[in-house]
PDB file of N, CA and C in Angstrom:
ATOM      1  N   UNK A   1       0.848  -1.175   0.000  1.00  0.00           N
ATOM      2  CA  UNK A   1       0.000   0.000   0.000  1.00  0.00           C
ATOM      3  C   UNK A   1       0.895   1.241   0.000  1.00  0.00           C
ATOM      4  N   UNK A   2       1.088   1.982  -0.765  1.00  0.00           N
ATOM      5  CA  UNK A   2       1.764   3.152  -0.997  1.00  0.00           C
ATOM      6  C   UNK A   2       1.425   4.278   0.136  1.00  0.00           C
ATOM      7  N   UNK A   3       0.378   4.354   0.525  1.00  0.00           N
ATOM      8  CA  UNK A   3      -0.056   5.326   1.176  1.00  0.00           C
ATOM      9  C   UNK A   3       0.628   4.881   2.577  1.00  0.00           C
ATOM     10  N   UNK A   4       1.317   3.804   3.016  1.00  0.00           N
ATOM     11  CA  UNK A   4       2.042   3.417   3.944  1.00  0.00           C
ATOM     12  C   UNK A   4       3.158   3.957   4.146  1.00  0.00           C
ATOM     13  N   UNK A   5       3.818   4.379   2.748  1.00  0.00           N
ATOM     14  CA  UNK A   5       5.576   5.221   2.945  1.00  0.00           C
ATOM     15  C   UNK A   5       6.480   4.148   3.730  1.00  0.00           C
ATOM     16  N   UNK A   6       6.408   2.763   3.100  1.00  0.00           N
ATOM     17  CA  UNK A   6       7.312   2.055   3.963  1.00  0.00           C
ATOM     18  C   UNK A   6       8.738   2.619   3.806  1.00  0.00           C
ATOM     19  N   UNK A   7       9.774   2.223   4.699  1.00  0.00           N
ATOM     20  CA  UNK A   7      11.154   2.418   4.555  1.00  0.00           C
ATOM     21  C   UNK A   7      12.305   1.053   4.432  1.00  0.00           C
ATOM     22  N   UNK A   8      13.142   0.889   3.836  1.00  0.00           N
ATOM     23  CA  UNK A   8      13.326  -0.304   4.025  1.00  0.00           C
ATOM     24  C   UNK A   8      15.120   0.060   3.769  1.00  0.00           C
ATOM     25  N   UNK A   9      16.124  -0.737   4.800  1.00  0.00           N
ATOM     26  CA  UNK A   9      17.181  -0.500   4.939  1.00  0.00           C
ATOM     27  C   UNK A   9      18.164  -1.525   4.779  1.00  0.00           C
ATOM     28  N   UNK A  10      19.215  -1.714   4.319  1.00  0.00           N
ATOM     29  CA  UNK A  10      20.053  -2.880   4.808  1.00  0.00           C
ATOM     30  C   UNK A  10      21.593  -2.264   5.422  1.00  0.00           C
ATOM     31  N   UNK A  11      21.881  -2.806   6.665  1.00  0.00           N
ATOM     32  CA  UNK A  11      22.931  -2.381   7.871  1.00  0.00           C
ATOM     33  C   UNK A  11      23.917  -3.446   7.607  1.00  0.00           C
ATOM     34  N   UNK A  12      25.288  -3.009   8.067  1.00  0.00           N
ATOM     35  CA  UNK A  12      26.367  -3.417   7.742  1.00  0.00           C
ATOM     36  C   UNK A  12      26.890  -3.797   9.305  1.00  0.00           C
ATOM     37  N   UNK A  13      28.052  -4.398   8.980  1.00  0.00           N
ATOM     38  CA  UNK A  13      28.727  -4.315  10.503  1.00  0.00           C
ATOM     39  C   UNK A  13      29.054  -3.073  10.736  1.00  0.00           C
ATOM     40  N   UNK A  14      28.454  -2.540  12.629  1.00  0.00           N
ATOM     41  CA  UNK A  14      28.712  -1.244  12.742  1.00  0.00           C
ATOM     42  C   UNK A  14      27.455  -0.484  12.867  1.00  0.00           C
ATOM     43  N   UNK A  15      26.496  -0.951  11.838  1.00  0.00           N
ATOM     44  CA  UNK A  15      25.992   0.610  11.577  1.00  0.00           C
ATOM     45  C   UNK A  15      24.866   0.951  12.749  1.00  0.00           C
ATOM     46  N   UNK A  16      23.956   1.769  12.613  1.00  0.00           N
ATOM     47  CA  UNK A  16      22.897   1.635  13.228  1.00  0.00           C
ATOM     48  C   UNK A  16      21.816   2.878  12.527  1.00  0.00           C
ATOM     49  N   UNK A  17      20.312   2.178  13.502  1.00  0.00           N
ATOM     50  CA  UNK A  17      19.409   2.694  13.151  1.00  0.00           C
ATOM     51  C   UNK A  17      18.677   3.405  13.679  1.00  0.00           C
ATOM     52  N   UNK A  18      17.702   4.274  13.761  1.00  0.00           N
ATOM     53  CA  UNK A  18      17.082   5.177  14.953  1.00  0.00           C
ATOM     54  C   UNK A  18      15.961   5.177  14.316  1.00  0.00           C
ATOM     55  N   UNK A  19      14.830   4.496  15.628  1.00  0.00           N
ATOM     56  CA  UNK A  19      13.310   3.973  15.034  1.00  0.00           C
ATOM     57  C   UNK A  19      12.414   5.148  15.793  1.00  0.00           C
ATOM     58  N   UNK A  20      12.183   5.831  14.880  1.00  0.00           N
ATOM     59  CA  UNK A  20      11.227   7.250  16.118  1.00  0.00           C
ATOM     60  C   UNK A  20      10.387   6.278  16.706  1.00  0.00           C
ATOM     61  N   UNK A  21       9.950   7.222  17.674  1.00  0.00           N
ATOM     62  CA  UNK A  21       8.580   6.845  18.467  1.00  0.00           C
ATOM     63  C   UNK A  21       7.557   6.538  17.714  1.00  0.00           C
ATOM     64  N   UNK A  22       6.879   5.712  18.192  1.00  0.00           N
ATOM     65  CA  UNK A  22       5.638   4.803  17.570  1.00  0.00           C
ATOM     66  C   UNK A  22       5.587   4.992  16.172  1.00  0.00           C
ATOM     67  N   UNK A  23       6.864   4.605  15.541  1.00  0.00           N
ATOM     68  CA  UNK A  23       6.844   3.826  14.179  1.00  0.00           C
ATOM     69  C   UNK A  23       7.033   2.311  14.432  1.00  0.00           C
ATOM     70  N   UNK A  24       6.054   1.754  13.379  1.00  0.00           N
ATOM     71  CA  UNK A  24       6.126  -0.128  13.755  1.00  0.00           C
ATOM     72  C   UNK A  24       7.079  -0.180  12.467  1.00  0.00           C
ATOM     73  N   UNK A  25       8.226  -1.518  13.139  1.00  0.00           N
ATOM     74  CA  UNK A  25       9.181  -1.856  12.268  1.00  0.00           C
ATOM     75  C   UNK A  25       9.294  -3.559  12.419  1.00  0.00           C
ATOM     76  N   UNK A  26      10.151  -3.971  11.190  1.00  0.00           N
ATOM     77  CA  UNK A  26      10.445  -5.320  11.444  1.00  0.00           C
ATOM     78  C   UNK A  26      11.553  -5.463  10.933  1.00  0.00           C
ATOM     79  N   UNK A  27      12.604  -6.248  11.781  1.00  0.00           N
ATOM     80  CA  UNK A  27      13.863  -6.453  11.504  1.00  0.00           C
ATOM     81  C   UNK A  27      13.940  -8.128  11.029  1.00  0.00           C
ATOM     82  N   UNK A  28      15.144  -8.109  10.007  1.00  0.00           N
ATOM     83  CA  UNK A  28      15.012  -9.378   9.201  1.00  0.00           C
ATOM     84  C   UNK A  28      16.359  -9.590   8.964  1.00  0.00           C
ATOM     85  N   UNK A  29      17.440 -10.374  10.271  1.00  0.00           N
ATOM     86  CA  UNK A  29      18.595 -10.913   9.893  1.00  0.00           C
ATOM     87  C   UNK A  29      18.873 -11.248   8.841  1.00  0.00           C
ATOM     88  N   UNK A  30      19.566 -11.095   7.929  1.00  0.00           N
ATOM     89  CA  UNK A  30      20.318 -11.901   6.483  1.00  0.00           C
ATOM     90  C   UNK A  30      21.511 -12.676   6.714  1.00  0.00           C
ATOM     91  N   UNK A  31      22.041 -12.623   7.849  1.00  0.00           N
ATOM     92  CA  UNK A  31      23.072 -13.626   8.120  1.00  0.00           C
ATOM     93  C   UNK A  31      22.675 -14.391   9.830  1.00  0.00           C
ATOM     94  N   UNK A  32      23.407 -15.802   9.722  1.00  0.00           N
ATOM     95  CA  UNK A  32      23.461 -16.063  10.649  1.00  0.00           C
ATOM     96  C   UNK A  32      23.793 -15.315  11.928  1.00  0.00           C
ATOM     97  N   UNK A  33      24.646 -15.248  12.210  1.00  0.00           N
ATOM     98  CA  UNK A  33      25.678 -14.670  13.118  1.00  0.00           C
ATOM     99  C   UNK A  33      25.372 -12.995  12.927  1.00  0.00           C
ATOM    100  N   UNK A  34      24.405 -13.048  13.992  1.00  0.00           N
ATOM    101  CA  UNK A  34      23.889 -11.679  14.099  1.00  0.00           C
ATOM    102  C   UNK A  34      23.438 -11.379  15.377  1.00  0.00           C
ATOM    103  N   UNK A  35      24.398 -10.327  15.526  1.00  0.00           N
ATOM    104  CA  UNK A  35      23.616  -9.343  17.006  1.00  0.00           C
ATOM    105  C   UNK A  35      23.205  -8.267  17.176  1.00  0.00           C
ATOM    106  N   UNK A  36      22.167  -8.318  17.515  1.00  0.00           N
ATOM    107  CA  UNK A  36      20.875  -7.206  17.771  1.00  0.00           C
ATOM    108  C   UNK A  36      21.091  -6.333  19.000  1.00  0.00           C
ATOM    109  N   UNK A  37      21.316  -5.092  19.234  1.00  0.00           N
ATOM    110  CA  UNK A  37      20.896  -4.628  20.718  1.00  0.00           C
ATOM    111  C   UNK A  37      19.987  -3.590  20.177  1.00  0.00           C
ATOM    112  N   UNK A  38      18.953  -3.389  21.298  1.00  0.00           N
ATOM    113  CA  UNK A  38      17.926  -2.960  21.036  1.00  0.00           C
ATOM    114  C   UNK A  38      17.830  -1.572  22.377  1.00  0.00           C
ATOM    115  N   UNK A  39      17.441  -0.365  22.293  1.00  0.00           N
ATOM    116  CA  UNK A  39      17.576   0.522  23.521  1.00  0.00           C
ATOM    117  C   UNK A  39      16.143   1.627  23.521  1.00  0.00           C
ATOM    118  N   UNK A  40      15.002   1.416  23.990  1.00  0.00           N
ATOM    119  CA  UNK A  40      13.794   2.316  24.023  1.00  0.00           C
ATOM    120  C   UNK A  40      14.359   3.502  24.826  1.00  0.00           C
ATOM    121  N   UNK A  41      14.129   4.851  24.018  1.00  0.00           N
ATOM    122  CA  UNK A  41      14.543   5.834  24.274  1.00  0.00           C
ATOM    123  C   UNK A  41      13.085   6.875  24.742  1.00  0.00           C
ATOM    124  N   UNK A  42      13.190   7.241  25.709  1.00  0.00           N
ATOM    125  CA  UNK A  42      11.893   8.511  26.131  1.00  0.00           C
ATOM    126  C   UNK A  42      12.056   9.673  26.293  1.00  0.00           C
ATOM    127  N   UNK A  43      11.784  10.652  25.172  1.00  0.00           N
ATOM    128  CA  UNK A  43      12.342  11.693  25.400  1.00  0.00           C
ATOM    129  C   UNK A  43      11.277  12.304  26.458  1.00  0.00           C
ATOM    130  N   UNK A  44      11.902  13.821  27.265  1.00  0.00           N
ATOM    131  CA  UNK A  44      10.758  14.346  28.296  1.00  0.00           C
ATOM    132  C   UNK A  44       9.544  14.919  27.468  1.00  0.00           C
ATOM    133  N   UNK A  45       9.618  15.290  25.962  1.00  0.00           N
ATOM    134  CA  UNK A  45       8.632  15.588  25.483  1.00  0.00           C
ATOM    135  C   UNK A  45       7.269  14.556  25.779  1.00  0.00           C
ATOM    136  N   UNK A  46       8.083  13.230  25.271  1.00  0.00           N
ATOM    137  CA  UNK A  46       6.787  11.752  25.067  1.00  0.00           C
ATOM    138  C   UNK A  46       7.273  11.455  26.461  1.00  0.00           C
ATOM    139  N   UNK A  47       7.607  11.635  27.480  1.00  0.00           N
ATOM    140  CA  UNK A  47       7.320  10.915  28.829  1.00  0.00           C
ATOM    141  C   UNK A  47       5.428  10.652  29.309  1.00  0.00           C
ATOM    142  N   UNK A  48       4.946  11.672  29.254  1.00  0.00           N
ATOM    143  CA  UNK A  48       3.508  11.591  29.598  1.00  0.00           C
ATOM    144  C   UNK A  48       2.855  10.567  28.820  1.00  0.00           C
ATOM    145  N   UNK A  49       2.976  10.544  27.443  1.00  0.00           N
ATOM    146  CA  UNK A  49       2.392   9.566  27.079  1.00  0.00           C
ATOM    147  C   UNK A  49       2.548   7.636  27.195  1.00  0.00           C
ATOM    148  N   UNK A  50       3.959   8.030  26.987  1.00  0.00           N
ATOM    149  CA  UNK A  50       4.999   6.485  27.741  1.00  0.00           C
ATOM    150  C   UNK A  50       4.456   6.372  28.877  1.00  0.00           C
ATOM    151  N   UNK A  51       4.508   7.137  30.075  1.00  0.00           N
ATOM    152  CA  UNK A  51       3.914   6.635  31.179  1.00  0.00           C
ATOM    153  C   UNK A  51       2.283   5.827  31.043  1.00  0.00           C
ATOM    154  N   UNK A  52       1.489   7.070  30.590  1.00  0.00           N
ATOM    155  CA  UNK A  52       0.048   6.193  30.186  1.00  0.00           C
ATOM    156  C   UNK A  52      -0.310   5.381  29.373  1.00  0.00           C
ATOM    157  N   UNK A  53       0.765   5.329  28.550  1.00  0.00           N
ATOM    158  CA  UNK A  53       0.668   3.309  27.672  1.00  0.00           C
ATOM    159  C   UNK A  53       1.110   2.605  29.036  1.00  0.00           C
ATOM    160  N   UNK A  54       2.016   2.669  29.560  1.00  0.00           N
ATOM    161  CA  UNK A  54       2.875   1.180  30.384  1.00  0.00           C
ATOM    162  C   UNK A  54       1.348   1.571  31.052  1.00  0.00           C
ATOM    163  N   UNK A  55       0.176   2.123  31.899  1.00  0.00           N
ATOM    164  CA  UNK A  55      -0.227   2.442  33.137  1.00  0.00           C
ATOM    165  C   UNK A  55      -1.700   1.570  32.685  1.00  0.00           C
ATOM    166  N   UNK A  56      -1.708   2.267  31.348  1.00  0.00           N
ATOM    167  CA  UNK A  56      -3.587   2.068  30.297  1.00  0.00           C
ATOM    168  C   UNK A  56      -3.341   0.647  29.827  1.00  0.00           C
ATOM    169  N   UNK A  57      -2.000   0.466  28.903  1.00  0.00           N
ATOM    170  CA  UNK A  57      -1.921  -0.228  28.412  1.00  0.00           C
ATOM    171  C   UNK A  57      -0.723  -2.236  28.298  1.00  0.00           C
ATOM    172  N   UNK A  58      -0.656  -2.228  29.802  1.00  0.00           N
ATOM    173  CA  UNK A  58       0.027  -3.180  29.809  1.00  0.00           C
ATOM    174  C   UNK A  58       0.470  -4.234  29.346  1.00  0.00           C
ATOM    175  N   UNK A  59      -1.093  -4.681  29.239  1.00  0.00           N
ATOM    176  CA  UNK A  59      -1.224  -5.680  28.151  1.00  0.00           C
ATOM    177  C   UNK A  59      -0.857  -5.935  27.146  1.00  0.00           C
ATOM    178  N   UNK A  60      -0.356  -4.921  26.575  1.00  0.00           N
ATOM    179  CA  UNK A  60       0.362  -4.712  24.902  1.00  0.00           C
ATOM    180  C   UNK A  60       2.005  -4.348  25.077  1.00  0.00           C
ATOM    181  N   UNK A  61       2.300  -4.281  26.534  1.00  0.00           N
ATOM    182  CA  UNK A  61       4.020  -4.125  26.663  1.00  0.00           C
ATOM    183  C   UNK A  61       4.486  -5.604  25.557  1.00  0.00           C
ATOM    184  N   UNK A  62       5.379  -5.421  25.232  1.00  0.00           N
ATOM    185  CA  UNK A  62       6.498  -6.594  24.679  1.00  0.00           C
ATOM    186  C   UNK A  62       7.574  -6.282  25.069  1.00  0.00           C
ATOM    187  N   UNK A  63       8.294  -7.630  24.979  1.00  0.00           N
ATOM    188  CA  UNK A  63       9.609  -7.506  25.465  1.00  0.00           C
ATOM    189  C   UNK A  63      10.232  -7.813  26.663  1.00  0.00           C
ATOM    190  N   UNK A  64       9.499  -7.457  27.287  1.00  0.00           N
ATOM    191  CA  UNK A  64       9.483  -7.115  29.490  1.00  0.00           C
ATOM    192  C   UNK A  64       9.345  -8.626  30.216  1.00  0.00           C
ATOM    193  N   UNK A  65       9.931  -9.255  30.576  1.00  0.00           N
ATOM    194  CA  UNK A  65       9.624 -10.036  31.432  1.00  0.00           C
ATOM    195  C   UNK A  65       8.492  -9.718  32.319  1.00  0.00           C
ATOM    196  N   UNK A  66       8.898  -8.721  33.146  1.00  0.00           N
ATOM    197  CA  UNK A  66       8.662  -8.018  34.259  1.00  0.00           C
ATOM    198  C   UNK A  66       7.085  -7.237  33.708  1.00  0.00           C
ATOM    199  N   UNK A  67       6.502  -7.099  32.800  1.00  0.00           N
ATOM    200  CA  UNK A  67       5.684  -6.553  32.024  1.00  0.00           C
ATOM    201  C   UNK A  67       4.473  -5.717  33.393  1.00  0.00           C
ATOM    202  N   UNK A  68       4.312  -6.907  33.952  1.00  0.00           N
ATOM    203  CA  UNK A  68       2.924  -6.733  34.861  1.00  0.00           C
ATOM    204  C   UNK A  68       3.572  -5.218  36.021  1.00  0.00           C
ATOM    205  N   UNK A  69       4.934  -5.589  36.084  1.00  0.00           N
ATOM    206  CA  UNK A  69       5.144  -4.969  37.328  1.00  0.00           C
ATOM    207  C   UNK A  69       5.594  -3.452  36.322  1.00  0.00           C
ATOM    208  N   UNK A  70       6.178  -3.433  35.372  1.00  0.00           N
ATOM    209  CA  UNK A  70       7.024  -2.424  34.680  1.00  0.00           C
ATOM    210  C   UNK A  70       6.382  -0.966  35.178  1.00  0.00           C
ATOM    211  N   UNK A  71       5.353  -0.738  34.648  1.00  0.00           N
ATOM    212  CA  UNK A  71       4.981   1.025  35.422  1.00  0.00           C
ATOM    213  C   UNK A  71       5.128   1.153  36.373  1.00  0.00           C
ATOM    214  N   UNK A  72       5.237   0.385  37.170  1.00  0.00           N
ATOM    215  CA  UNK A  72       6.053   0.911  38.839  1.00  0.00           C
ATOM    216  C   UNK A  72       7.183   1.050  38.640  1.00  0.00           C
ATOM    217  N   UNK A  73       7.915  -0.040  38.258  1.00  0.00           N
ATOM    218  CA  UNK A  73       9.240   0.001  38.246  1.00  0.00           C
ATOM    219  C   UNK A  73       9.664   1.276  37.396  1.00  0.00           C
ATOM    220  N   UNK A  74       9.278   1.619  36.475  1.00  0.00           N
ATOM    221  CA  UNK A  74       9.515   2.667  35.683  1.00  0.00           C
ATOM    222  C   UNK A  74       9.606   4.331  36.809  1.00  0.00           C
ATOM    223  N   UNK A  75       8.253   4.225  37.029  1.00  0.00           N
ATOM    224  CA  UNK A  75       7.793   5.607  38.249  1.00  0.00           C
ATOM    225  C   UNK A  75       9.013   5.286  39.262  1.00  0.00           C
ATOM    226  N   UNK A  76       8.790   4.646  39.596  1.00  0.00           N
ATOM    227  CA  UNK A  76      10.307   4.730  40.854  1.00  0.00           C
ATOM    228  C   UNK A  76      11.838   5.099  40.632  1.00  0.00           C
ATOM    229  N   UNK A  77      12.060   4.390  39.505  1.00  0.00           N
ATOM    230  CA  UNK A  77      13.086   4.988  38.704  1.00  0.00           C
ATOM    231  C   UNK A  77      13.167   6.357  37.903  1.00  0.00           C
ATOM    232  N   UNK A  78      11.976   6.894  37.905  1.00  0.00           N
ATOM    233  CA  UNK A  78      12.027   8.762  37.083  1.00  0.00           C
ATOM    234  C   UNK A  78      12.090   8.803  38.651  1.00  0.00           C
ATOM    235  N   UNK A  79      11.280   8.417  39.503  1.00  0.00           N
ATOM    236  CA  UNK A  79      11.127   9.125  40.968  1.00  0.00           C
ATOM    237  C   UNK A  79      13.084   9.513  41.941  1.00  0.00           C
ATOM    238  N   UNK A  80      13.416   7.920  41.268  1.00  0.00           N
ATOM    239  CA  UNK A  80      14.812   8.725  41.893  1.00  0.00           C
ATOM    240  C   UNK A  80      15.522   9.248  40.906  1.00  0.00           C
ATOM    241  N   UNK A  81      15.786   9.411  40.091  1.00  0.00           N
ATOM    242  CA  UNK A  81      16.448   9.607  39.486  1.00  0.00           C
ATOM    243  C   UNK A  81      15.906  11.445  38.500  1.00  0.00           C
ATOM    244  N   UNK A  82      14.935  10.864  38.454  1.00  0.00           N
ATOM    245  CA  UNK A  82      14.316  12.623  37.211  1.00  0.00           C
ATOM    246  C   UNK A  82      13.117  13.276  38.339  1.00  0.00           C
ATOM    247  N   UNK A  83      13.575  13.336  39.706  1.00  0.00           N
ATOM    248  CA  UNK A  83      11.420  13.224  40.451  1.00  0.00           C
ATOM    249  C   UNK A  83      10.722  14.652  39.599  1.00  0.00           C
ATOM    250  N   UNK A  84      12.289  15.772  39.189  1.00  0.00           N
ATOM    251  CA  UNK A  84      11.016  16.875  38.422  1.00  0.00           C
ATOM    252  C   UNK A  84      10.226  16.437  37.497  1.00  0.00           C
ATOM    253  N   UNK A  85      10.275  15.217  37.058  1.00  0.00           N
ATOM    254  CA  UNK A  85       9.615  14.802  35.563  1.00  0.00           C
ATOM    255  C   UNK A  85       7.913  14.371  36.074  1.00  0.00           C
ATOM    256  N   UNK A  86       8.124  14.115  37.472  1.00  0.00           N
ATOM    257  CA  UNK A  86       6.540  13.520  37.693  1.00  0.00           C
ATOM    258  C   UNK A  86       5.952  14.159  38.315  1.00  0.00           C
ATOM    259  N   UNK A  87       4.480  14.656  37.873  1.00  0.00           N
ATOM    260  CA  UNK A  87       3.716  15.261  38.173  1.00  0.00           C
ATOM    261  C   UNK A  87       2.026  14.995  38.937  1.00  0.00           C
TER     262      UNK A  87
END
């Protein structure tokens, strides 16, 4: 579907990529011997909303072990670390 504007990339050893906020992507190894690190970034602009997905929307976390517990764990961690950020 065109009206989608997909993007589509191929990465080398080294390179990297920067996935804005709530763009859906899918990554597709071409070689065996491949390592992935992956790092969710929140800027203070999208903090408010990050907080009320993990809070509204738990159910749809991925990734998290910890999923059920994560918005606490999250709040406690801005709490020590950023407490001007919470309001």
């Amino acid at each position: 579907n065109p009206a989608w504007d997909l993007k589509e990339v191929t990465c080398g050893p080294g390179d990297v990529v920067f996935i804005p906020c709530g763009w859906w992507h899918c990554v597709l190894n071409l070689d065996d011997d491949t390592l992935a690190v992956t790092q969710n970034y929140c800027s203070e602009t999208h903090l408010h909303s990050v907080r009320r997905f993990l809070w509204e929307k738990r159910h749809d976390i991925s990734g998290a072990a910890m999923k059920d517990s994560l918005p606490e764990l999250f709040d406690e961690a801005l709490a020590r670390h950023r407490p001007e950020l919470i309001a």
